[in-house]
Protein backbone atom coordinates (compact mmCIF):
# COMPACT_ATOMS: atom_id res chain seq x y z
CA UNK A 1 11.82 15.89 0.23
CA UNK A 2 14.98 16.06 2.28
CA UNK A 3 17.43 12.38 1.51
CA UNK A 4 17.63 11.66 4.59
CA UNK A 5 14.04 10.87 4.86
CA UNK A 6 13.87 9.22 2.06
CA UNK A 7 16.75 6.79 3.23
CA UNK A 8 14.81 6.51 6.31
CA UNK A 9 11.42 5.79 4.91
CA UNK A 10 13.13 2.86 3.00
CA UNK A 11 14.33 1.37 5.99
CA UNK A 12 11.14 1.57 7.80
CA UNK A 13 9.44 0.19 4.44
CA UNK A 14 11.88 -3.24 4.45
CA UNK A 15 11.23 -3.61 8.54
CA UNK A 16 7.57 -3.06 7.90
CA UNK A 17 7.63 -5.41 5.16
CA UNK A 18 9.95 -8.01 7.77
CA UNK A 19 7.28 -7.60 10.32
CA UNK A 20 4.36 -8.17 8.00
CA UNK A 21 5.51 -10.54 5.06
CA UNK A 22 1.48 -11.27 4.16
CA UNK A 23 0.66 -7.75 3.35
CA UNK A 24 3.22 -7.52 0.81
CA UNK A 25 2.36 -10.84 -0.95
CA UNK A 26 -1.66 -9.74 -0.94
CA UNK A 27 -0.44 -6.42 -2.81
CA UNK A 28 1.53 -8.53 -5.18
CA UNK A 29 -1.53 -10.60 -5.65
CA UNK A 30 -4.08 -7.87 -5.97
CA UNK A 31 -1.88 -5.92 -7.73
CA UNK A 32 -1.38 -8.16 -10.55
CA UNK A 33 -5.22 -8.20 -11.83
CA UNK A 34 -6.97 -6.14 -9.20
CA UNK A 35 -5.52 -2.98 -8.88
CA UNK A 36 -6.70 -1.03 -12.06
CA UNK A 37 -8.73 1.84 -13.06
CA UNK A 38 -12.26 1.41 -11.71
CA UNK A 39 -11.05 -0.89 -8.82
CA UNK A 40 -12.26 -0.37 -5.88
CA UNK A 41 -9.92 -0.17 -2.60
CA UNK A 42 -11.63 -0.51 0.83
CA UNK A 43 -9.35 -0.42 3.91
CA UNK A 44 -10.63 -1.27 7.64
CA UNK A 45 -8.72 -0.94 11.02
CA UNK A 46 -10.14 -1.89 14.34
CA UNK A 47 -8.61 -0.83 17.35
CA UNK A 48 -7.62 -2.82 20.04
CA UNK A 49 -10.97 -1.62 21.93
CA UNK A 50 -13.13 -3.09 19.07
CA UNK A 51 -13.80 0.42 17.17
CA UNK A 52 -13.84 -0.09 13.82
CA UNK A 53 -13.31 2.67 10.78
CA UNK A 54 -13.89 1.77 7.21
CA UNK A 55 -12.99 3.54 3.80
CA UNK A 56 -13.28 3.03 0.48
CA UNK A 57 -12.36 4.37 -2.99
CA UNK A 58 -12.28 3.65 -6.33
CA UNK A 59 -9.11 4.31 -8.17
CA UNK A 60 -8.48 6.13 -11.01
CA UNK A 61 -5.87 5.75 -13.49
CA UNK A 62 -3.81 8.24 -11.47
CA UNK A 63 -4.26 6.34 -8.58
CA UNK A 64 -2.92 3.25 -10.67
CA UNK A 65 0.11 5.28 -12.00
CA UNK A 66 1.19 5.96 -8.40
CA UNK A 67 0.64 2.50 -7.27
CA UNK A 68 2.97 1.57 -10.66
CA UNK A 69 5.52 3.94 -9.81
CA UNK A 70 5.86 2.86 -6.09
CA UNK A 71 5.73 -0.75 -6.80
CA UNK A 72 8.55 0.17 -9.44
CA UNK A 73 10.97 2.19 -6.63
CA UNK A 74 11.01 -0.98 -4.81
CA UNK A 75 12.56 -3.08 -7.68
């Protein structure tokens, strides 16, 4: 992955995180007792026309080892 975009996807991460200050404090939440193997993560977005699309899965201890390191980039 080129630097560049990595320096830009951090900037985009802090203005997302500005813009949506909630999100970050339910992952800090979650993450703290939630988020482990065997957890299940379900996601839903509805679009401004009322269409809704709903996923789900249930995370492995990969899944939680990515989450770790992430959370861990971000200090």
């Amino acid at each position: 992955m080129n630097p560049m975009d990595i320096m830009q996807l951090g900037g985009r991460l802090q203005t997302f995180s500005n813009q949506h200050p909630k999100f970050g404090a339910f992952l800090r939440e979650a993450g703290t007792d939630a988020m482990r193997e065997g957890s299940i993560l379900e996601m839903k977005v509805t679009s401004p026309e009322g269409k809704e699309y709903v996923t789900n899965l249930r995370l492995t201890a990969e899944d939680v080892e990515t989450i770790t390191m992430i959370r861990n980039m971000r200090g």
